[in-house]
Protein backbone atom coordinates (compact mmCIF):
# COMPACT_ATOMS: atom_id res chain seq x y z
CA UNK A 1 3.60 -30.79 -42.43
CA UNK A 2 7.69 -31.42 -43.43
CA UNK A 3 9.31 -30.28 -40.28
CA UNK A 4 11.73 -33.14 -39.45
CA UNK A 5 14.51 -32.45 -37.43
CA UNK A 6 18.14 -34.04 -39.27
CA UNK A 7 21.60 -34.34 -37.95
CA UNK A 8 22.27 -30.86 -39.80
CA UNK A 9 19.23 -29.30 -37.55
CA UNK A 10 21.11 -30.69 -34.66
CA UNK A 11 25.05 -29.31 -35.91
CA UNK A 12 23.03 -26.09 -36.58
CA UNK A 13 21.55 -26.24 -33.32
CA UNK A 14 24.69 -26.17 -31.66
CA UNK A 15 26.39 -23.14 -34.13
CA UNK A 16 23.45 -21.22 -33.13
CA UNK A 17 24.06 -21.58 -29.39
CA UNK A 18 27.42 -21.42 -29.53
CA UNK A 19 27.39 -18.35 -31.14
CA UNK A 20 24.55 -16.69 -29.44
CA UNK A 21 26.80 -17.85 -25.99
CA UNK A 22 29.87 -15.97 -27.68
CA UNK A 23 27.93 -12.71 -28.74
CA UNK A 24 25.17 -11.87 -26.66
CA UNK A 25 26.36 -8.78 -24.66
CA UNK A 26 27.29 -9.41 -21.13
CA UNK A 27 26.01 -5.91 -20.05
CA UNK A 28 21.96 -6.66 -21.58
CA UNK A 29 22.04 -9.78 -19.55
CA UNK A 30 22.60 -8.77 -16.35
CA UNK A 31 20.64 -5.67 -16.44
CA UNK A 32 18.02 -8.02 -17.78
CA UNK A 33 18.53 -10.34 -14.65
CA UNK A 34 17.54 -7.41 -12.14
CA UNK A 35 14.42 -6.60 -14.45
CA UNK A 36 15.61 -3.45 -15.99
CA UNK A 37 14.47 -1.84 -18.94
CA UNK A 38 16.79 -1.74 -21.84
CA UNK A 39 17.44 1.74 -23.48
CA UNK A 40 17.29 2.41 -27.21
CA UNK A 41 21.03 1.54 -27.09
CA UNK A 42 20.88 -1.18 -25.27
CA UNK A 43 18.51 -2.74 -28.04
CA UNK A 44 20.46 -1.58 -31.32
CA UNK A 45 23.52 -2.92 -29.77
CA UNK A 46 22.30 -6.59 -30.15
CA UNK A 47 20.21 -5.58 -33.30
CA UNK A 48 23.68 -4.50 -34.76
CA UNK A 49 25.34 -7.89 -34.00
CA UNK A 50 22.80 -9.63 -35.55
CA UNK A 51 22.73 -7.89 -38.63
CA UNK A 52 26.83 -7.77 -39.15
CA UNK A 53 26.51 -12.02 -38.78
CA UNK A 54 23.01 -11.77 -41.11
CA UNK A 55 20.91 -13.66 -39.17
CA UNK A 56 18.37 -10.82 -38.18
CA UNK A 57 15.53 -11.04 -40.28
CA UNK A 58 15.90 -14.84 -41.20
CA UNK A 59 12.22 -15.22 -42.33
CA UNK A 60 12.81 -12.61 -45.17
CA UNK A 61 13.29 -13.06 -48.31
CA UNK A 62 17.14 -13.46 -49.38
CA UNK A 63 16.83 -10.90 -52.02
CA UNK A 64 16.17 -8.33 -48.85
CA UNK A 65 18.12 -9.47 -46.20
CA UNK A 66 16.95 -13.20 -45.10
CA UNK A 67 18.89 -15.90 -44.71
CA UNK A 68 17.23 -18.69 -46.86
CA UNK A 69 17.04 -20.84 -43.50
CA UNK A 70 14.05 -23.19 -43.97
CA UNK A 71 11.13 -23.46 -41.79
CA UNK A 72 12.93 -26.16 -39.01
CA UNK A 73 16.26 -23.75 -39.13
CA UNK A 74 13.72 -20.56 -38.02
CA UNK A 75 12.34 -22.51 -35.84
CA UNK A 76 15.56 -23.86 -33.86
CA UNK A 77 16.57 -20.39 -34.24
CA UNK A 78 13.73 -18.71 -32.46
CA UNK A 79 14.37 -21.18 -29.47
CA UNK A 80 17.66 -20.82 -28.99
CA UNK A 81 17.35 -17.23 -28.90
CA UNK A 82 14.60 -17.67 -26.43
CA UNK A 83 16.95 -20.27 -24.32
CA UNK A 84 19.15 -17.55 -23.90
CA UNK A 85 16.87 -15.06 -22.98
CA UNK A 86 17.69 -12.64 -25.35
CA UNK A 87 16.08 -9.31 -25.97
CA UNK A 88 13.97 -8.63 -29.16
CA UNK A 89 15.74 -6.01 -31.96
CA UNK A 90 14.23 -2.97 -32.91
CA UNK A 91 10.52 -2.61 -32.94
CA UNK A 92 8.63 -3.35 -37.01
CA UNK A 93 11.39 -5.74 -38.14
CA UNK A 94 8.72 -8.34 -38.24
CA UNK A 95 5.93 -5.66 -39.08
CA UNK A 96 6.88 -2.88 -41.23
CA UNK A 97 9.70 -4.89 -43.13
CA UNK A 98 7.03 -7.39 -44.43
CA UNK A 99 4.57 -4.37 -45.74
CA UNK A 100 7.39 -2.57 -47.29
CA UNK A 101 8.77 -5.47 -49.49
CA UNK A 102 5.16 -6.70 -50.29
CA UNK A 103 3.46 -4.00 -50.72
CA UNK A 104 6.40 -1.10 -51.07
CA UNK A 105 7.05 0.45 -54.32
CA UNK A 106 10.96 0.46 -55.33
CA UNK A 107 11.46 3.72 -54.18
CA UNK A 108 10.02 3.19 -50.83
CA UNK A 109 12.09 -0.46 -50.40
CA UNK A 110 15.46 1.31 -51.29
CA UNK A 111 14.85 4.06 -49.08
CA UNK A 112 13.70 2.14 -45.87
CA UNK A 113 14.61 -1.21 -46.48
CA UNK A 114 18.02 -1.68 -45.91
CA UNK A 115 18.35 1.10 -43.59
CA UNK A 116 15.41 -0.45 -41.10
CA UNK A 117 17.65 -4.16 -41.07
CA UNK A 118 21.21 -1.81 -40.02
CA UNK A 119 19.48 -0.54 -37.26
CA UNK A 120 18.98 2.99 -38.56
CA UNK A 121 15.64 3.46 -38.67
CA UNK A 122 13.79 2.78 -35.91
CA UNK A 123 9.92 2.23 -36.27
CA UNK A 124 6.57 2.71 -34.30
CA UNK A 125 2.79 1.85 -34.81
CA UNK A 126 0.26 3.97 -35.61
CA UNK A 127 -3.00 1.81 -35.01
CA UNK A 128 -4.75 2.07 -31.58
CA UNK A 129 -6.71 5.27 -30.51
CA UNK A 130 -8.82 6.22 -27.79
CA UNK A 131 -12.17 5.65 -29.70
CA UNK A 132 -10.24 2.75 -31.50
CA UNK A 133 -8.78 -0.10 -29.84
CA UNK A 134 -10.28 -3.38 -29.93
CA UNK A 135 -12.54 -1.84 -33.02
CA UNK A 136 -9.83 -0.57 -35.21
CA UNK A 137 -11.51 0.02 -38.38
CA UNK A 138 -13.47 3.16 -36.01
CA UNK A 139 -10.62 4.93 -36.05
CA UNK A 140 -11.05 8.40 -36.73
CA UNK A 141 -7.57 10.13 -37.42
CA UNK A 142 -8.36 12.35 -40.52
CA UNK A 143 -5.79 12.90 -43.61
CA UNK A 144 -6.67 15.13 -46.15
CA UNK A 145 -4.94 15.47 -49.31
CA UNK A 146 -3.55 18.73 -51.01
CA UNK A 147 -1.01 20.21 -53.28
CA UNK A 148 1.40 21.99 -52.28
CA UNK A 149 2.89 25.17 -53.36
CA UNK A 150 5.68 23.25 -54.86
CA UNK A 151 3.31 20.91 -56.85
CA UNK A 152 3.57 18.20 -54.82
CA UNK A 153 0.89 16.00 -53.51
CA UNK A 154 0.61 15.98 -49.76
CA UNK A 155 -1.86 14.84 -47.00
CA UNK A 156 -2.22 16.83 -43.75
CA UNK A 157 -3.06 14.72 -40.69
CA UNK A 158 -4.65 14.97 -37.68
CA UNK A 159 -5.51 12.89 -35.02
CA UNK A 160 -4.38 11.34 -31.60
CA UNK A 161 -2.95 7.63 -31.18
CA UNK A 162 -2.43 5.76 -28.03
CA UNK A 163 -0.39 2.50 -27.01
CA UNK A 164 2.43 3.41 -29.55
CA UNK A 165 5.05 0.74 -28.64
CA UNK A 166 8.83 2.63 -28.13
CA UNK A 167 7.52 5.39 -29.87
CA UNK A 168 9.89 7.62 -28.02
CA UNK A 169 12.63 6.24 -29.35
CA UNK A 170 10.78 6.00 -33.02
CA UNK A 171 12.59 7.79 -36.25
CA UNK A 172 9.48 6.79 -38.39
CA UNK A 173 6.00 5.62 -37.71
CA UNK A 174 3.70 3.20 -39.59
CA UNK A 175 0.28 4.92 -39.45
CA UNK A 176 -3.61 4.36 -40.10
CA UNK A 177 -5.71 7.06 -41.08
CA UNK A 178 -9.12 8.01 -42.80
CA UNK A 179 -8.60 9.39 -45.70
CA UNK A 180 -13.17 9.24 -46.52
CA UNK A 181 -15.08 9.59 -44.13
CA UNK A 182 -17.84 8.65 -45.85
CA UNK A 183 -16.79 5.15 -47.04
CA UNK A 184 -17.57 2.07 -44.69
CA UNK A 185 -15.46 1.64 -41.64
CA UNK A 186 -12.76 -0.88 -43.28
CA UNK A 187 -13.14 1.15 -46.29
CA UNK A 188 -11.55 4.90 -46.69
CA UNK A 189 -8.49 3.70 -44.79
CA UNK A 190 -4.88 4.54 -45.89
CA UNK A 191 -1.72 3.57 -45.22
CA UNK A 192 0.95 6.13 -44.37
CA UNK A 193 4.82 6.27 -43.06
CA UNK A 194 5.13 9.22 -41.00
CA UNK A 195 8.65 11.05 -39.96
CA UNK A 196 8.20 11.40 -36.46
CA UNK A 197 10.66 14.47 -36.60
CA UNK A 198 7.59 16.08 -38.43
CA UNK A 199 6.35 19.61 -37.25
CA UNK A 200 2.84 18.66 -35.46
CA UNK A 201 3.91 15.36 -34.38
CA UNK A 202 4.37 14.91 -30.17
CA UNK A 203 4.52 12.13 -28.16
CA UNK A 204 3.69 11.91 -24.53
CA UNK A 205 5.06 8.95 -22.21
CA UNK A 206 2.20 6.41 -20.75
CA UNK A 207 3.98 5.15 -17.41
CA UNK A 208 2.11 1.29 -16.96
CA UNK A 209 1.14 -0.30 -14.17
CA UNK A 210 4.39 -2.22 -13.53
CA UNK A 211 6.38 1.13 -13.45
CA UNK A 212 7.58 1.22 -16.95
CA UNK A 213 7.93 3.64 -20.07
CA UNK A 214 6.77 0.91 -22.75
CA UNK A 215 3.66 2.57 -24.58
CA UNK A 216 2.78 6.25 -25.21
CA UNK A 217 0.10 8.66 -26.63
CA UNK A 218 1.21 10.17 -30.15
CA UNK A 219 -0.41 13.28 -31.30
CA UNK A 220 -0.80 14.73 -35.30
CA UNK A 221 -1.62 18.59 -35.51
CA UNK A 222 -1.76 19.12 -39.26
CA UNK A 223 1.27 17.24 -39.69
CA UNK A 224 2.12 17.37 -43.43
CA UNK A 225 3.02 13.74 -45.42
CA UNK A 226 4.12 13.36 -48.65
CA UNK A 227 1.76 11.15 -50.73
CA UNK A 228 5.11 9.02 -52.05
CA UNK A 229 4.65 8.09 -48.19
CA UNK A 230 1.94 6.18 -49.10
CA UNK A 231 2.12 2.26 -48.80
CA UNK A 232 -0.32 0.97 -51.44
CA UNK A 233 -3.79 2.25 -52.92
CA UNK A 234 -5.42 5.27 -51.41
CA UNK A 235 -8.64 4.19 -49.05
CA UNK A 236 -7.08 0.51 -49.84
CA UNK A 237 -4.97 0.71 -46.18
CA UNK A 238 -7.11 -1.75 -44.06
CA UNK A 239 -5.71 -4.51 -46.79
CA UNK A 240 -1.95 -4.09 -45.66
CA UNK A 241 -2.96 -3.32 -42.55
CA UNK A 242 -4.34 -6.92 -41.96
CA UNK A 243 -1.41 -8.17 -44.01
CA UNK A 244 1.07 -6.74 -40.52
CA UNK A 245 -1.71 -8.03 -38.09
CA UNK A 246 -1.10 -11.51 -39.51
CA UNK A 247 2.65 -11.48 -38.94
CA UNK A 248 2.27 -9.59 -35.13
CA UNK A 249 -0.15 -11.93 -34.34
CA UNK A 250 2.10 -14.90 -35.23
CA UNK A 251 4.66 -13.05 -33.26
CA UNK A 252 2.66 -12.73 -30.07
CA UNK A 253 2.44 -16.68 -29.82
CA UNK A 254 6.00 -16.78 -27.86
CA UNK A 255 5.82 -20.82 -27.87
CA UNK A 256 9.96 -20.64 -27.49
CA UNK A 257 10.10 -17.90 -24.97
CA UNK A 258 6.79 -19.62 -22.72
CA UNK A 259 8.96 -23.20 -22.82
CA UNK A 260 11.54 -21.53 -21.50
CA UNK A 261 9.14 -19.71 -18.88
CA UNK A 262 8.27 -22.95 -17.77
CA UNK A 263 11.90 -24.43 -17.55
CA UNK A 264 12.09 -21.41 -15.22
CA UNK A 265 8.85 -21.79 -13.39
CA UNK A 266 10.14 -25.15 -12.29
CA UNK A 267 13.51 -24.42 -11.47
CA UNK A 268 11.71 -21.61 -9.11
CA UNK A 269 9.14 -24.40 -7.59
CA UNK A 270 12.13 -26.78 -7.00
CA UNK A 271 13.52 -23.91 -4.27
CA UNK A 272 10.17 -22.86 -3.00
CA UNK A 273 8.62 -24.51 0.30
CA UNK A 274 4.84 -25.60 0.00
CA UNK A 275 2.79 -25.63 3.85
CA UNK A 276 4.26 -28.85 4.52
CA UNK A 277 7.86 -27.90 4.03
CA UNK A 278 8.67 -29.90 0.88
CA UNK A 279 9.45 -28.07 -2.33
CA UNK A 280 6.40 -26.21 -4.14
CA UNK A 281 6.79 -29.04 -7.15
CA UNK A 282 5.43 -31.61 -5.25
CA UNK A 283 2.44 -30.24 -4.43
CA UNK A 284 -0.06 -31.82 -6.37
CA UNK A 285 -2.80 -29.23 -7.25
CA UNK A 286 0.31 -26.78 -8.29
CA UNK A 287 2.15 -29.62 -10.11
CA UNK A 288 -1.32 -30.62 -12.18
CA UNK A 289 -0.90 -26.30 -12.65
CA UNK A 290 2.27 -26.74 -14.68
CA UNK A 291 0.96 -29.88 -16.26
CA UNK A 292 -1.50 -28.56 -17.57
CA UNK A 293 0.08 -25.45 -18.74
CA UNK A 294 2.97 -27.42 -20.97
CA UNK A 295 -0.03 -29.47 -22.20
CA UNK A 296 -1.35 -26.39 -23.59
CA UNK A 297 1.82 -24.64 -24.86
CA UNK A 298 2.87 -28.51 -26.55
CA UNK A 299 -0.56 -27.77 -28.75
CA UNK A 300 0.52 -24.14 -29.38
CA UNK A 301 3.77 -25.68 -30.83
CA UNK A 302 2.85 -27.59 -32.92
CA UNK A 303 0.03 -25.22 -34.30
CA UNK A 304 2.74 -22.64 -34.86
CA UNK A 305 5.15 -25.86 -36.93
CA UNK A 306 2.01 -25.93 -39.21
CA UNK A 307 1.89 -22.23 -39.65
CA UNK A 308 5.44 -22.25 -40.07
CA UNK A 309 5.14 -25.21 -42.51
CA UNK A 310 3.14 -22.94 -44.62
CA UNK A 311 4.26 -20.35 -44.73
CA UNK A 312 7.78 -22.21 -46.06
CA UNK A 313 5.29 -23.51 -48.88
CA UNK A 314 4.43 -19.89 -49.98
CA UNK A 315 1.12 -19.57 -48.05
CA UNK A 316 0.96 -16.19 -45.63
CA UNK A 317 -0.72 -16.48 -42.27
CA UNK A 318 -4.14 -16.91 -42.48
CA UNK A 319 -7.12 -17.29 -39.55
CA UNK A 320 -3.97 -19.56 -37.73
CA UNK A 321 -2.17 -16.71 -36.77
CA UNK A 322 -5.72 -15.36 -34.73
CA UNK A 323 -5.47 -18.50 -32.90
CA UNK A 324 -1.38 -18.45 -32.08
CA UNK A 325 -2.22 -14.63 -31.15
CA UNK A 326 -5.11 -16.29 -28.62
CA UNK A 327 -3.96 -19.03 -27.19
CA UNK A 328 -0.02 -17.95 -26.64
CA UNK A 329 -1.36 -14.93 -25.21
CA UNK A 330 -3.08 -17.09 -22.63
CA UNK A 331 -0.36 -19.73 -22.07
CA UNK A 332 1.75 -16.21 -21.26
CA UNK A 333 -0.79 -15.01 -18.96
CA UNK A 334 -1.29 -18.56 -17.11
CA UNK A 335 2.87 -19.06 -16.61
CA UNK A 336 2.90 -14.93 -14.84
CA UNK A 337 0.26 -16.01 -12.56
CA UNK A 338 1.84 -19.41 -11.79
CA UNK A 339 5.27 -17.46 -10.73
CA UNK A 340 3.69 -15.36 -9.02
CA UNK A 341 2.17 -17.78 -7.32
CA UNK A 342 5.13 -19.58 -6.80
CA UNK A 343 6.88 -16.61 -5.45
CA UNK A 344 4.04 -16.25 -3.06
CA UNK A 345 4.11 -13.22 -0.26
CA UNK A 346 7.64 -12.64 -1.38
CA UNK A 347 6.15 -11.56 -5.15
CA UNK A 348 4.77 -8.54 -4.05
CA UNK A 349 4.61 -5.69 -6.66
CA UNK A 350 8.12 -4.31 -6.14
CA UNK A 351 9.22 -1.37 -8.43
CA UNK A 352 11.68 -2.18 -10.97
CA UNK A 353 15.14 -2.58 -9.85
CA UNK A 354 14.36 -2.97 -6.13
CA UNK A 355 16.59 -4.04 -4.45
CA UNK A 356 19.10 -2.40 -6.14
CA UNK A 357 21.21 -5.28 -6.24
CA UNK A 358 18.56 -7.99 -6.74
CA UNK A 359 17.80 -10.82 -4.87
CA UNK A 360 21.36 -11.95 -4.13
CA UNK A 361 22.16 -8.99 -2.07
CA UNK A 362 18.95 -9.46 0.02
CA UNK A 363 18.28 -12.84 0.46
CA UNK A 364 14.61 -11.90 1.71
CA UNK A 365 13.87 -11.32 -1.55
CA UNK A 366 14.43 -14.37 -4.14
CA UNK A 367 16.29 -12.94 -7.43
CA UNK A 368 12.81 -14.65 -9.00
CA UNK A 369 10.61 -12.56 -6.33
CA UNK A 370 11.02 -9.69 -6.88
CA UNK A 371 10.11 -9.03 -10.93
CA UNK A 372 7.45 -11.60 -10.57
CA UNK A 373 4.82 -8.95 -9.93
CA UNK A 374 6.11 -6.52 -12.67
CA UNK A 375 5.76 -9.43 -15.46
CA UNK A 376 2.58 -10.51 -14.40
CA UNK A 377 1.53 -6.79 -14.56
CA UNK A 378 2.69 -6.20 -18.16
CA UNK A 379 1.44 -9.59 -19.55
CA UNK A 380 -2.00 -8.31 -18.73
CA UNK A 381 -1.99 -6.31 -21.84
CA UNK A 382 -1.03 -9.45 -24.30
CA UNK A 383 -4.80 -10.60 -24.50
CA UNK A 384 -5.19 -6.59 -26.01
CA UNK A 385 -3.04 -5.57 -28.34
CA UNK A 386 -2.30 -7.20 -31.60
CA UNK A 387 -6.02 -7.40 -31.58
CA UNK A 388 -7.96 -8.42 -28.62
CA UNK A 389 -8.37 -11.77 -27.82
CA UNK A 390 -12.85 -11.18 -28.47
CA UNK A 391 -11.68 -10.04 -32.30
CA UNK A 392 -9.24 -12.94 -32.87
CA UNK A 393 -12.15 -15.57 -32.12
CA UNK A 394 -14.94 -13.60 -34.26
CA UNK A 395 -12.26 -13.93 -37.01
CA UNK A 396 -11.82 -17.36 -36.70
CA UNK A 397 -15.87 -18.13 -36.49
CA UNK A 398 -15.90 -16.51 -39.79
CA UNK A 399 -12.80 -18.06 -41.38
CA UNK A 400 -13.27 -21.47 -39.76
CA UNK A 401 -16.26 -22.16 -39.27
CA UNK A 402 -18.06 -19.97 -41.79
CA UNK A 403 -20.39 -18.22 -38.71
């Protein structure tokens, strides 16, 4: 692994924050500060900045928008954005965008690429269903193919999805479906992008246990796709579709955004009183907590250099990314339940946004207090989606260790 850190990483370390300090809307962070959601807005607003400087998609190719950064530059870059508590862009920039210049044809890259980077298109995903979570290849949303009274080639689908990410604020949607049902579960699977302005599509809000509008159900009643829609080989779907798992499970490690949990988490145990009186830090079994926990996250680092090492060398995620997905999903997990720990009594589940004014107006309630419970609530779901943690280690048995 060639990931040394130069003087230019460190001048480029300090353009990066700089910039970040000077462009980062002041209106996102303080309505992330109280715990808010962002709107759809809220999001492309940022996204937009980023893509009029050209450092959005930094890990893609040039030739489609990247910024020919190498691995240590990414790297510094993902931290820094994560230091400053930044929210993410539009949903499928590090999803869809990957399929479509991989696996697109030209058509399809000219027509979605450029517009998904600008901000214009705005993705969901089309994996999960009720019968088809954790076991993905059992889903069972049916397309059948036809032509059309024009000529055209066209499949009609029909099926019901669940846990679609923002998909109420989705333009397009990168879907699954079964295209033979008589093939073997991986097998028969197909690819499709899906307008979600289509007649028969409907999507219905799932409200989470924290109070928020993150996830929905998605419903196809003989909505009608045209086969140029396609991404790849007919029945030939579950290929690309392991192709995106790879990158979202990379994704889901969130080694920059969990160090700066932790900077956090002991920033919030330096003002917190342990039984005896002296700050929560000090306490050893809670100290030994933390410890631990950057122990575990300094692994996860260094896993993810490697990954990112080779993937600057040409070579996609492979079983690696399973364990990122793994063992940052747990490292996220284990720093919710040590702030909510931290923030004690005072940490119970509030609703979003209560008190209006956060914790500085009621000094009851800690500004930290009072969104621990929400977080911890929605990090439940990390050790799910993406591929559930139980999948992730049967992949890597097989990969690995050839079980």
């Amino acid at each position: 692994m060639d990931l040394s850190f130069l003087p230019e990483h460190a001048d480029f370390r300090a353009e990066v924050r700089t910039w970040i300090e000077a462009n980062f809307p002041q209106a996102i962070r303080d309505k992330q500060a109280t715990g808010e959601n962002l709107n759809k807005q809220e999001i492309l607003s940022w996204h937009k900045v980023l893509y009029k400087k050209g450092w959005l998609t930094p890990s893609w190719p040039v030739e489609y928008g990247g910024t020919g950064w190498d691995a240590v530059r990414r790297y510094i870059w993902s931290e820094e954005l994560a230091r400053a508590n930044t929210c993410q862009p539009s949903f499928g920039l590090g999803m869809i965008g990957p399929v479509l210049y991989t696996f697109g044809t030209s058509e399809q890259k000219a027509k979605f690429l450029t517009p998904t980077v600008a901000g214009d298109i705005w993705w969901c995903q089309g994996y999960s269903e009720p019968g088809a979570g954790s076991d993905l290849a059992g889903l069972s949303t049916r397309a059948e193919r036809f032509t059309g009274e024009d000529g055209r080639d066209y499949y009609r689908v029909t099926g019901q999805k669940t846990w679609t990410t923002q998909g109420q604020y989705a333009d397009w949607g990168f879907f699954l479906v079964r295209t033979d049902p008589t093939a073997r579960k991986q097998e028969g699977i197909t690819f499709l992008l899906i307008d979600m302005t289509s007649p028969g599509v409907s999507v219905r809000p799932i409200i989470t246990i924290d109070g928020g509008h993150e996830v929905n159900d998605t419903f196809l009643d003989n909505v009608i796709v045209p086969v140029e829609n396609r991404i790849g080989e007919e029945n030939k779907g579950w290929t690309v579709a392991k192709f995106l798992l790879g990158h979202e499970r990379t994704g889901i490690a969130g080694v920059a955004r969990s160090k700066r949990g932790i900077e956090r988490l002991r920033e919030i145990a330096a003002r917190v009183p342990a039984d005896d009186g002296a700050p929560l830090i000090r306490d050893p079994d809670f100290r030994r907590k933390v410890v631990e926990l950057e122990l575990d996250l300094a692994a996860l680092e260094y896993t993810e250099l490697r990954t990112l090492a080779g993937e600057s060398s040409g070579r996609g995620p492979g079983p690696e990314a399973s364990l990122l997905k793994v063992k940052g999903t747990e490292v996220g997990q284990r720093l919710t339940e040590l702030t909510l720990e931290a923030a004690g009594v005072q940490g119970q589940p509030y609703f979003r946004g209560f008190p209006a004014q956060g914790g500085n107006a009621d000094p009851i309630v800690p500004d930290f207090a009072f969104k621990a419970a929400p977080v911890y609530f929605n990090m439940r779901k990390t050790s799910i989606f993406g591929g559930s943690n139980e999948i992730q280690r049967n992949i890597m048995a097989k990969a690995v260790l050839g079980l």
